[in-house]
PDB file of N, CA and C in Angstrom:
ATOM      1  N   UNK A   1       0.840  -1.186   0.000  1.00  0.00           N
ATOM      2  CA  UNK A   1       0.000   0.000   0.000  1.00  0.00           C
ATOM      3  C   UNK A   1       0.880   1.242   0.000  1.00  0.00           C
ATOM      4  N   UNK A   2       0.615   2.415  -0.718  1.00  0.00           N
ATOM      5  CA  UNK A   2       1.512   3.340  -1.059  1.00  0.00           C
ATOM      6  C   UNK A   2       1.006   4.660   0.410  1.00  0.00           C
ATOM      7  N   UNK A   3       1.965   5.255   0.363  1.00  0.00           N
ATOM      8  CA  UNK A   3       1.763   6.283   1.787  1.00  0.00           C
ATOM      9  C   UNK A   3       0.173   7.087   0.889  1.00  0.00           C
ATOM     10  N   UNK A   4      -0.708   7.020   2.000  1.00  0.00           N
ATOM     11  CA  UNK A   4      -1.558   7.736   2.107  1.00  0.00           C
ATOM     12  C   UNK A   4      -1.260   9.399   1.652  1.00  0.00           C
ATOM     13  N   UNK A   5      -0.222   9.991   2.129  1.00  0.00           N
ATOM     14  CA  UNK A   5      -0.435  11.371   1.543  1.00  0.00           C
ATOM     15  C   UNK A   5       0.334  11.504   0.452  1.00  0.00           C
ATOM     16  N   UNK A   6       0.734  10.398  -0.077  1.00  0.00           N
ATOM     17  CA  UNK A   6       1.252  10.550  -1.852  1.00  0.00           C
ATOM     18  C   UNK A   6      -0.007  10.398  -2.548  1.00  0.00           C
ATOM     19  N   UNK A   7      -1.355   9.427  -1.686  1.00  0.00           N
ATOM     20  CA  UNK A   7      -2.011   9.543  -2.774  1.00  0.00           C
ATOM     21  C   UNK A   7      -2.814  10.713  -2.568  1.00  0.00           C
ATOM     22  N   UNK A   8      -3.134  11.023  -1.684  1.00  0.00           N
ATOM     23  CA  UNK A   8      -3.826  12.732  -1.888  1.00  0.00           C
ATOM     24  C   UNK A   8      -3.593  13.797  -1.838  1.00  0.00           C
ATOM     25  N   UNK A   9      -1.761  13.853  -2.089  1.00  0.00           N
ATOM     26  CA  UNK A   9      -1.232  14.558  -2.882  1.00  0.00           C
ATOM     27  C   UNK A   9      -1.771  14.915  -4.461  1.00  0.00           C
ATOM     28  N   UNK A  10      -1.213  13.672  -5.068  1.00  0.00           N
ATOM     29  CA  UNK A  10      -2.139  13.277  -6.367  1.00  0.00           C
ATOM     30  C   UNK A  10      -3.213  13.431  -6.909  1.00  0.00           C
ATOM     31  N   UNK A  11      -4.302  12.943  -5.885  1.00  0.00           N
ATOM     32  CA  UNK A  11      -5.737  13.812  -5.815  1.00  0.00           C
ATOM     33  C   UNK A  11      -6.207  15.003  -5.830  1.00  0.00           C
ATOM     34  N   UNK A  12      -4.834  16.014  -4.991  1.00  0.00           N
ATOM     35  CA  UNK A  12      -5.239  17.140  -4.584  1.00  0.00           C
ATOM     36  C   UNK A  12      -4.522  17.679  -6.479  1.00  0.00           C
ATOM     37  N   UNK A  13      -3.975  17.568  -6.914  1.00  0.00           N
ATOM     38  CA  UNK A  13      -3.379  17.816  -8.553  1.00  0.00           C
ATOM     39  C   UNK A  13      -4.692  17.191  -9.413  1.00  0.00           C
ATOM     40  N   UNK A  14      -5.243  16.692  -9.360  1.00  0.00           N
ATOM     41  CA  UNK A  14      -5.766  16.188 -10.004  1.00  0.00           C
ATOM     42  C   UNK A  14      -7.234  17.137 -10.300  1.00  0.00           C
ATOM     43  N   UNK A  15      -7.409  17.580  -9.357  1.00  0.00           N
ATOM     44  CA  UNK A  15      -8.428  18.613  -8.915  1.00  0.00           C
ATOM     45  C   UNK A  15      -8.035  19.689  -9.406  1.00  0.00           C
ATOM     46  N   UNK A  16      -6.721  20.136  -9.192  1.00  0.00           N
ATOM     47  CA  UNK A  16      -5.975  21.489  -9.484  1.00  0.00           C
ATOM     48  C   UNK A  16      -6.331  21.520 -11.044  1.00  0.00           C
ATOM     49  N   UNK A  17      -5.707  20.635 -12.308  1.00  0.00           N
ATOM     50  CA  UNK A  17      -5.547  20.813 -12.940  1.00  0.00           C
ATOM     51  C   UNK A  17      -6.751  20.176 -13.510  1.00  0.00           C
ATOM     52  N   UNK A  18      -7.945  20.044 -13.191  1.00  0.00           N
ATOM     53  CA  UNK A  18      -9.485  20.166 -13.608  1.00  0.00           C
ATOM     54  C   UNK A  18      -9.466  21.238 -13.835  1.00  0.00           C
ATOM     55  N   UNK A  19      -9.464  22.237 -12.434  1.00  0.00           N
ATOM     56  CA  UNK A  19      -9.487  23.272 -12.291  1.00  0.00           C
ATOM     57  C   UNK A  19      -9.285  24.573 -13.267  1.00  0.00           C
ATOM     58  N   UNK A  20      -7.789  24.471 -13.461  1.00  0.00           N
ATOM     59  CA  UNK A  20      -7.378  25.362 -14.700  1.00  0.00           C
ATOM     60  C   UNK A  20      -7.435  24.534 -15.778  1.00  0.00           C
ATOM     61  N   UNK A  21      -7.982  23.918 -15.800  1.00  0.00           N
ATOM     62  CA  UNK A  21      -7.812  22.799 -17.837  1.00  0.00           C
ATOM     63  C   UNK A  21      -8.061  23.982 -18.515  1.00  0.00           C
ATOM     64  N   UNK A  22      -9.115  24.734 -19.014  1.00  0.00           N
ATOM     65  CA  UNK A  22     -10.052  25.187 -19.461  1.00  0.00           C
ATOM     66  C   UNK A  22      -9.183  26.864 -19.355  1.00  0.00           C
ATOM     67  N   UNK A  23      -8.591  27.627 -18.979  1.00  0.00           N
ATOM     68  CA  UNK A  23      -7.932  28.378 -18.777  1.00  0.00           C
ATOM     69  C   UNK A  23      -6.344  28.541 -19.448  1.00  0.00           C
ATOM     70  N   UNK A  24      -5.781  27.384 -18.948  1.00  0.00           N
ATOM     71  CA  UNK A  24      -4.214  26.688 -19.642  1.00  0.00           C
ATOM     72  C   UNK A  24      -4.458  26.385 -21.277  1.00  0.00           C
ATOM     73  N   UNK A  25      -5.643  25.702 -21.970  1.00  0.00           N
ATOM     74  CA  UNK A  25      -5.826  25.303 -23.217  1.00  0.00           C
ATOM     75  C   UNK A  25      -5.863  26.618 -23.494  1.00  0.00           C
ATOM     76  N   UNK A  26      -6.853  27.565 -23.154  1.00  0.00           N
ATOM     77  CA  UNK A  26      -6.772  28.534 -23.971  1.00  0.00           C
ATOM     78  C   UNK A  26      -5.325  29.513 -24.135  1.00  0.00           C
ATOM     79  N   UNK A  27      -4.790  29.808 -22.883  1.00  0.00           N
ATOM     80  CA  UNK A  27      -3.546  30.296 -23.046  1.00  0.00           C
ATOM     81  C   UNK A  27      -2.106  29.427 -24.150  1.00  0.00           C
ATOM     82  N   UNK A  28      -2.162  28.171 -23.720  1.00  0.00           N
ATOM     83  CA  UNK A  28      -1.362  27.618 -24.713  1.00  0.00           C
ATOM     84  C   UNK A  28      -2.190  27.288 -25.698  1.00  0.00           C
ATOM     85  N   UNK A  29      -3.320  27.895 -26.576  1.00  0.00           N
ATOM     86  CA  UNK A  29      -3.561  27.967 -27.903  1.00  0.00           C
ATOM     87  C   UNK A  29      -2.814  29.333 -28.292  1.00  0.00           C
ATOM     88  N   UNK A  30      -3.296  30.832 -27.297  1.00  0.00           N
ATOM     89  CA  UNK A  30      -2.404  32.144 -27.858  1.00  0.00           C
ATOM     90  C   UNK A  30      -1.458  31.490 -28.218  1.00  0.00           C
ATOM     91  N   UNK A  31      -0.438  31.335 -27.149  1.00  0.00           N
ATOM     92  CA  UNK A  31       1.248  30.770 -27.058  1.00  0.00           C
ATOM     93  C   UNK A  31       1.736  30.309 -28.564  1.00  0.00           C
ATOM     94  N   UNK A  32       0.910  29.137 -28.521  1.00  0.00           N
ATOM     95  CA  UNK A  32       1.563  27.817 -29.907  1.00  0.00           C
ATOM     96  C   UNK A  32       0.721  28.637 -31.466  1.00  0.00           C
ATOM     97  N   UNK A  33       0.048  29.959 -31.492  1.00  0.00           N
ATOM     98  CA  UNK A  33      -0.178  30.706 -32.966  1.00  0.00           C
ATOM     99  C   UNK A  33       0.781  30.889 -33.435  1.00  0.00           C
ATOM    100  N   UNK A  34       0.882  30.996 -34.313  1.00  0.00           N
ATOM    101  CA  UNK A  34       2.400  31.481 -35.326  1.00  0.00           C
ATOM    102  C   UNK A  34       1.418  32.773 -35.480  1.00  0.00           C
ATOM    103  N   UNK A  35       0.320  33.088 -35.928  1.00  0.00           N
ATOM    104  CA  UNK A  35      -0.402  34.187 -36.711  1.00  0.00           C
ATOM    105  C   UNK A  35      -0.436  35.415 -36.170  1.00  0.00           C
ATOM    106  N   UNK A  36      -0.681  35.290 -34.343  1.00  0.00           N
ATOM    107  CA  UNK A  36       0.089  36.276 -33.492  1.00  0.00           C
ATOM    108  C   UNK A  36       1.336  37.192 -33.552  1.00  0.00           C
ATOM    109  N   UNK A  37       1.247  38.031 -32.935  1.00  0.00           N
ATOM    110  CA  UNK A  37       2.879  39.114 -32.558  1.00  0.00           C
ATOM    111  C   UNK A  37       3.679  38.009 -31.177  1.00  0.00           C
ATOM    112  N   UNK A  38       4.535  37.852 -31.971  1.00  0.00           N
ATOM    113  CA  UNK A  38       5.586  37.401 -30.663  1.00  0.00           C
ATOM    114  C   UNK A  38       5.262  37.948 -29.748  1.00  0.00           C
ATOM    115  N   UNK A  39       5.060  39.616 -29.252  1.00  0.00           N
ATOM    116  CA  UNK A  39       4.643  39.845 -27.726  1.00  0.00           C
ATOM    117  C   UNK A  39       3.743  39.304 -27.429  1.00  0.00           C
ATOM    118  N   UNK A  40       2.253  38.899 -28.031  1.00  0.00           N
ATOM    119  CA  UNK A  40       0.823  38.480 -27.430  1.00  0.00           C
ATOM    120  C   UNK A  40       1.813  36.876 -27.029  1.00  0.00           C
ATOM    121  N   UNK A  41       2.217  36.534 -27.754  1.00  0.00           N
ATOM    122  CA  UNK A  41       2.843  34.750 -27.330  1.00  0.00           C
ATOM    123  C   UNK A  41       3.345  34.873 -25.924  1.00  0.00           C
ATOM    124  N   UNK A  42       4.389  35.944 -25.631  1.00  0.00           N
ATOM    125  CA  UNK A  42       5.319  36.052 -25.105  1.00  0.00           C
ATOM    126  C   UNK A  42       4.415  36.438 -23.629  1.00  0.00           C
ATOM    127  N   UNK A  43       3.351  36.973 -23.729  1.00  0.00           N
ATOM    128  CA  UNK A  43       2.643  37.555 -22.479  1.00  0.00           C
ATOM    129  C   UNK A  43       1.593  36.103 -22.419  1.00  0.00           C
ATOM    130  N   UNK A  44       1.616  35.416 -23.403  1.00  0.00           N
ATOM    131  CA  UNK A  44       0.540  33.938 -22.970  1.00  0.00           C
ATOM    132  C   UNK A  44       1.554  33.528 -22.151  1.00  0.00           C
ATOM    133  N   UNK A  45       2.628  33.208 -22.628  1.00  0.00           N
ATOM    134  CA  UNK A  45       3.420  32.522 -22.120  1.00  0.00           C
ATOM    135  C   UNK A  45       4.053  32.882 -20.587  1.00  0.00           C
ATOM    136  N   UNK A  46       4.077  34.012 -19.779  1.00  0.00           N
ATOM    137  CA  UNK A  46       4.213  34.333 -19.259  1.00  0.00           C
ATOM    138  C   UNK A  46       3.045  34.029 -18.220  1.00  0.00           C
ATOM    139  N   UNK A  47       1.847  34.678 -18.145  1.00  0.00           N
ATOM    140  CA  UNK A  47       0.226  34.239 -17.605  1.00  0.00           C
ATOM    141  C   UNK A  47       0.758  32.310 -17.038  1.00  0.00           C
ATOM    142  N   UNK A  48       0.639  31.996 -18.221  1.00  0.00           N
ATOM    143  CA  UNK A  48       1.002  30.479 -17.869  1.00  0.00           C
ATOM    144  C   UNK A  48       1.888  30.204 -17.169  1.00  0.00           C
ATOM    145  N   UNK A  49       3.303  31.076 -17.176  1.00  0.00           N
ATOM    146  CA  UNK A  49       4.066  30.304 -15.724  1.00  0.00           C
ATOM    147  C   UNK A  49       3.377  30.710 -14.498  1.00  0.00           C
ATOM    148  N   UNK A  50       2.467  31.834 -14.651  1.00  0.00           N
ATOM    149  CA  UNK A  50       2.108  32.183 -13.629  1.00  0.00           C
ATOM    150  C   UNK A  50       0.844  31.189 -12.735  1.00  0.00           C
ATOM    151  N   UNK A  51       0.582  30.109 -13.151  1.00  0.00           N
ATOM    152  CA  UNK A  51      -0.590  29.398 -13.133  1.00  0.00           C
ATOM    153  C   UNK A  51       0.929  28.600 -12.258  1.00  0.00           C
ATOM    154  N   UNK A  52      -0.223  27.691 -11.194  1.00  0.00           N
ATOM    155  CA  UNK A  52       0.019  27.007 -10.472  1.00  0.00           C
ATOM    156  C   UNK A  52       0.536  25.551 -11.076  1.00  0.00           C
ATOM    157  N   UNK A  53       2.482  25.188 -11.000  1.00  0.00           N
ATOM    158  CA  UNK A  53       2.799  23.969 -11.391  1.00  0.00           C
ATOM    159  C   UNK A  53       1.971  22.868 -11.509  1.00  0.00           C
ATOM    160  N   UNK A  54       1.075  22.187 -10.331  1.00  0.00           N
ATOM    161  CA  UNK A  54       0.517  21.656 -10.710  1.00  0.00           C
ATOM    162  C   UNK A  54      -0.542  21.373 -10.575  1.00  0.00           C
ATOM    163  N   UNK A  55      -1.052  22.926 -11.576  1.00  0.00           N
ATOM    164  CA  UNK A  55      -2.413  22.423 -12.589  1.00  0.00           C
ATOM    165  C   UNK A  55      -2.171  21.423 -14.170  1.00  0.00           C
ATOM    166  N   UNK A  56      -0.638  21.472 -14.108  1.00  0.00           N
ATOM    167  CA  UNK A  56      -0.712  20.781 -15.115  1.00  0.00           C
ATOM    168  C   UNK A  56      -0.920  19.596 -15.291  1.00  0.00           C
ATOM    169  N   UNK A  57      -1.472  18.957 -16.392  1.00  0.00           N
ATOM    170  CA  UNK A  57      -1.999  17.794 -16.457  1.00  0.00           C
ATOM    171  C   UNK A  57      -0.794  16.664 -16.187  1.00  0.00           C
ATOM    172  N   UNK A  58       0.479  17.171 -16.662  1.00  0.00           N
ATOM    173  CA  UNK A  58       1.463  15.920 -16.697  1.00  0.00           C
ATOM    174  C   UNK A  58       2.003  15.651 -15.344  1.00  0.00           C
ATOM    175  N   UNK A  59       1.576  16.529 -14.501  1.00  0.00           N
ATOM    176  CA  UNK A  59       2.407  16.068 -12.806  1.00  0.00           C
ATOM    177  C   UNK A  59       1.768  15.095 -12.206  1.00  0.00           C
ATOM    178  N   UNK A  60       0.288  14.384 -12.841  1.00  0.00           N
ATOM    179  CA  UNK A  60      -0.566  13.914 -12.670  1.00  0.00           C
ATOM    180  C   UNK A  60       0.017  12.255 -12.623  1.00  0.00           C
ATOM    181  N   UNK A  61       0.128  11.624 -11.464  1.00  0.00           N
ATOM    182  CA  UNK A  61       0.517  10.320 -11.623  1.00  0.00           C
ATOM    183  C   UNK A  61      -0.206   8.882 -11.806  1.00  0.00           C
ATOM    184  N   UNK A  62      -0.120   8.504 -12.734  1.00  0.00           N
ATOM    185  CA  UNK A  62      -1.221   7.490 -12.649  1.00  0.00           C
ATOM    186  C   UNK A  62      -0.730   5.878 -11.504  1.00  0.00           C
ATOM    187  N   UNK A  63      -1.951   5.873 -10.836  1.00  0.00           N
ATOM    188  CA  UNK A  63      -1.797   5.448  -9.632  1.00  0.00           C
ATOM    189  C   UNK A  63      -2.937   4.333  -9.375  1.00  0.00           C
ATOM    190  N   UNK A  64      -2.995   2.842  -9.333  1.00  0.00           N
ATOM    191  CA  UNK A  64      -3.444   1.478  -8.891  1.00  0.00           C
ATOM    192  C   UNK A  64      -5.143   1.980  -8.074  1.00  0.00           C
ATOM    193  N   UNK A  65      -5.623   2.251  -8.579  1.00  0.00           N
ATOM    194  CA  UNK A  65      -6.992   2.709  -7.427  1.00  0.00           C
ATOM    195  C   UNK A  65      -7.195   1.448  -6.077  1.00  0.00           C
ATOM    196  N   UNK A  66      -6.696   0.571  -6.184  1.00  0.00           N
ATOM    197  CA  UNK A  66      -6.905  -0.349  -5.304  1.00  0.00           C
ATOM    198  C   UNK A  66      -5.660  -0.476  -4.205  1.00  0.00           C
ATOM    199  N   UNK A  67      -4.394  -0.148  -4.806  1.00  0.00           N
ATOM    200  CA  UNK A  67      -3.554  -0.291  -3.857  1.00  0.00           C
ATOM    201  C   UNK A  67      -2.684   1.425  -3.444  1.00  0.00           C
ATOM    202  N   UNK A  68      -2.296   2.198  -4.449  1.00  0.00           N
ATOM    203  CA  UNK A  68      -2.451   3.268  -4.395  1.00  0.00           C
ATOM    204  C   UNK A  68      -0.544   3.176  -5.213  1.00  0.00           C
ATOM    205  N   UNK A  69      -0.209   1.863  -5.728  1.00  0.00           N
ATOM    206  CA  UNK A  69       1.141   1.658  -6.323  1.00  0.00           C
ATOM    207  C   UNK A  69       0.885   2.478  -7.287  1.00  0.00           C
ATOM    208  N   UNK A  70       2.641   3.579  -8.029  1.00  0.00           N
ATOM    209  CA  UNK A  70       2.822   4.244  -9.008  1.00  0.00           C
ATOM    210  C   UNK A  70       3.096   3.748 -10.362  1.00  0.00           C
ATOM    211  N   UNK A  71       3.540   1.923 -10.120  1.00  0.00           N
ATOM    212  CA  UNK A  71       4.377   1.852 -11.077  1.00  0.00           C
ATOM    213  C   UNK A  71       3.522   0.500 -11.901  1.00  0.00           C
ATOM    214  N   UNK A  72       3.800   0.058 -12.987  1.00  0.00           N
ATOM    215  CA  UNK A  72       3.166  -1.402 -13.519  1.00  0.00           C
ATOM    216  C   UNK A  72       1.995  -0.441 -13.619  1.00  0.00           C
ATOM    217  N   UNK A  73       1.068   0.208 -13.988  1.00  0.00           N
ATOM    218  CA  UNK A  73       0.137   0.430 -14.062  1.00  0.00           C
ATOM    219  C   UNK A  73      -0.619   0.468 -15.241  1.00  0.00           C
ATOM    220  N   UNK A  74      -1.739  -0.584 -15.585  1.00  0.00           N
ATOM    221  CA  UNK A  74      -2.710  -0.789 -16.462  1.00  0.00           C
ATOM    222  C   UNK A  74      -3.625   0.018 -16.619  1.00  0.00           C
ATOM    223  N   UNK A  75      -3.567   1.174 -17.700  1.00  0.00           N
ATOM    224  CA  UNK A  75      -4.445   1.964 -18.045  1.00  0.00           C
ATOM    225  C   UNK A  75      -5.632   1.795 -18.280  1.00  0.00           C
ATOM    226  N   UNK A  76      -6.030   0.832 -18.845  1.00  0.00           N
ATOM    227  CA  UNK A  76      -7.056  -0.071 -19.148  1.00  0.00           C
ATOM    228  C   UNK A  76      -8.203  -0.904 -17.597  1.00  0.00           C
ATOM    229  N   UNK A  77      -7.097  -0.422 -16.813  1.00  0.00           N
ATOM    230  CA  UNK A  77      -7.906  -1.307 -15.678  1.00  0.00           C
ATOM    231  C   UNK A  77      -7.584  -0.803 -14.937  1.00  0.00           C
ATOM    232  N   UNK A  78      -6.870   0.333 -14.888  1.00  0.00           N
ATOM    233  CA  UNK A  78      -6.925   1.570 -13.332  1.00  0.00           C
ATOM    234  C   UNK A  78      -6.506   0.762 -12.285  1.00  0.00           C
ATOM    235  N   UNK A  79      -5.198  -0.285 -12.326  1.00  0.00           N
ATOM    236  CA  UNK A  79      -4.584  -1.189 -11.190  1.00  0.00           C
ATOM    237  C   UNK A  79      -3.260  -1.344 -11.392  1.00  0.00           C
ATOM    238  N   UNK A  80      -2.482  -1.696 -10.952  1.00  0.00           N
ATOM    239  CA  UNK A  80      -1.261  -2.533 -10.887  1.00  0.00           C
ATOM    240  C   UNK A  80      -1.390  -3.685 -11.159  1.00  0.00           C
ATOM    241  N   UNK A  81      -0.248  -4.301 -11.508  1.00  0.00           N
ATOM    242  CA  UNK A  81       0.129  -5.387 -12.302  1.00  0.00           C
ATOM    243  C   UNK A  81       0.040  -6.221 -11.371  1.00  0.00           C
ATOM    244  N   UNK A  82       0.274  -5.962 -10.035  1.00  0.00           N
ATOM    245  CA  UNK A  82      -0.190  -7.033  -8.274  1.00  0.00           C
ATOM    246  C   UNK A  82      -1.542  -7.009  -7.712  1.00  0.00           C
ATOM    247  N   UNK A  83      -1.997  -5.851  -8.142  1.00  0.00           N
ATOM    248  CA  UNK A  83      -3.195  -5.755  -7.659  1.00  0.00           C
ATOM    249  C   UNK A  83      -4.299  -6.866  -8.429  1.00  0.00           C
ATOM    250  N   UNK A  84      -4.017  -6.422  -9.694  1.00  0.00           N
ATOM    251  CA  UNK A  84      -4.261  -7.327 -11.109  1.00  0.00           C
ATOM    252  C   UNK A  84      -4.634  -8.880 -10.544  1.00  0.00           C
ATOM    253  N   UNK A  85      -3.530  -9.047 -10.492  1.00  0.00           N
ATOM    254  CA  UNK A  85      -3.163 -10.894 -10.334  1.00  0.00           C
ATOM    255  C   UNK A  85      -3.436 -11.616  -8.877  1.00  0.00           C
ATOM    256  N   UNK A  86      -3.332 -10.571  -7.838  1.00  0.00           N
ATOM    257  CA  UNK A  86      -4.196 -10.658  -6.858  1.00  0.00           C
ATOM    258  C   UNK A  86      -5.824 -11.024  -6.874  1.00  0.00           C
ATOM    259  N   UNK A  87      -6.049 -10.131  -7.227  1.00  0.00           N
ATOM    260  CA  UNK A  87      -8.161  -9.813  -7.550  1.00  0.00           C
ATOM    261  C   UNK A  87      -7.896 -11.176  -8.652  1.00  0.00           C
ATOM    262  N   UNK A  88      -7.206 -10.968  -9.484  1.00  0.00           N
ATOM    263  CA  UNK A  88      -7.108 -12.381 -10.838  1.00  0.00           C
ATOM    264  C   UNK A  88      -7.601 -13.546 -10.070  1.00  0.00           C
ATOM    265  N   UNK A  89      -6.689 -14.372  -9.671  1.00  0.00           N
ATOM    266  CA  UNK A  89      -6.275 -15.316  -8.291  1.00  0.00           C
ATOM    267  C   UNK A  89      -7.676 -15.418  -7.531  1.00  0.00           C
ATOM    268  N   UNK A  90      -8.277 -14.556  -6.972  1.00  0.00           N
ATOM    269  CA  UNK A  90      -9.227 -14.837  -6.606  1.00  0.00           C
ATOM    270  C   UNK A  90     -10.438 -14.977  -7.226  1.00  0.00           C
ATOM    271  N   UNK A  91     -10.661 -14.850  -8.391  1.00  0.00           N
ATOM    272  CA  UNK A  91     -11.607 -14.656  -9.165  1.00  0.00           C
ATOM    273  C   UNK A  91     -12.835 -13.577  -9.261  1.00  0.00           C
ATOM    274  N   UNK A  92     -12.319 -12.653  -8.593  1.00  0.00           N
ATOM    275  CA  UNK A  92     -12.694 -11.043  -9.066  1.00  0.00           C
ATOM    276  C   UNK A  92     -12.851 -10.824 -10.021  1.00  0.00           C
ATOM    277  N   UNK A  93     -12.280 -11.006 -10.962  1.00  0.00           N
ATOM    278  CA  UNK A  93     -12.048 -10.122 -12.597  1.00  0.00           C
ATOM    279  C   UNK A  93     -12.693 -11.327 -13.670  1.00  0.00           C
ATOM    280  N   UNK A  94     -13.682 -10.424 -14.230  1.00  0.00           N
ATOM    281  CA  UNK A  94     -14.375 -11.868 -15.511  1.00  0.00           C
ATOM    282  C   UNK A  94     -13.691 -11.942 -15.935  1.00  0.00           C
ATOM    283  N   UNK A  95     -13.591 -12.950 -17.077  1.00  0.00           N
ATOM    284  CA  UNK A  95     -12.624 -13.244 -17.847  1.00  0.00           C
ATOM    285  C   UNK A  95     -10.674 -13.572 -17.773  1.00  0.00           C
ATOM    286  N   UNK A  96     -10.578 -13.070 -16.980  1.00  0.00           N
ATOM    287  CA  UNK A  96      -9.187 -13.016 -16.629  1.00  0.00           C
ATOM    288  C   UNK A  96      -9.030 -14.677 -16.090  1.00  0.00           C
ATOM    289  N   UNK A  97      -7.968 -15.458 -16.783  1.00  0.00           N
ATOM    290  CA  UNK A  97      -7.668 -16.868 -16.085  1.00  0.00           C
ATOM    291  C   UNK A  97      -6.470 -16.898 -16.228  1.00  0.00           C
ATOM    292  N   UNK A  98      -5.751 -17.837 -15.061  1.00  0.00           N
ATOM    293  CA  UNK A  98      -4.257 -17.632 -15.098  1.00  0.00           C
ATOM    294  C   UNK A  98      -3.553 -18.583 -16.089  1.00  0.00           C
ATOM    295  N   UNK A  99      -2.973 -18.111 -16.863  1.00  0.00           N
ATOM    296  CA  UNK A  99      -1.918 -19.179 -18.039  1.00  0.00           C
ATOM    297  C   UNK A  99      -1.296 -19.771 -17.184  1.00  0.00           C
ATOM    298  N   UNK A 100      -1.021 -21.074 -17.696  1.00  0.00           N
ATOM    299  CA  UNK A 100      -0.349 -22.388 -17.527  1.00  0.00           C
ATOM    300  C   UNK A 100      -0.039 -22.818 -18.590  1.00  0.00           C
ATOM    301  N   UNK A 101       1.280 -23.247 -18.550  1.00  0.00           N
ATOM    302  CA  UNK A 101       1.798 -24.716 -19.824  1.00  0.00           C
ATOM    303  C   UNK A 101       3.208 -25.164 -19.464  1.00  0.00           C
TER     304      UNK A 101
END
């Protein structure tokens, strides 16, 4: 099980950068125009450092909802690769059967 305040650390970013999504897209659309004056870029770009590190989407760690592990993580199934074969093993998960040969 991963420390409790890494994961709502994570949570608490995750929220953040809900938060500004909608704010950041529009500023890094000014930013990335070519059709703009370099200053309008240059003042998007600026606004945006000014936004809170992490609202950004990439500080965002994807994290096992069941165990709260960072790493092995199945996008597809919002777990770890232990958590996985755990719940597997017990027969939690349809379809999932363990190979043998």
């Amino acid at each position: 099980m991963a420390k409790k305040s890494a994961i709502e650390k994570n949570k608490r970013r995750a929220k953040l950068a809900a938060r500004y999504a909608s704010k950041r897209a529009e500023l890094k659309a000014i930013a990335n125009n070519e059709e703009l004056s370099g200053e309008e870029r240059f003042t998007a770009r600026l606004k945006l450092a000014e936004l809170p590190r992490n609202s950004a989407k990439i500080r965002i760690r994807n994290r096992c909802e069941v165990s709260g592990r960072p790493r092995a993580f199945y996008r597809k199934l919002k777990m770890s690769r232990i958590a996985l074969r755990e719940l597997g093993n017990k027969g939690l998960i349809p379809g999932l059967v363990k190979s043998s040969w």
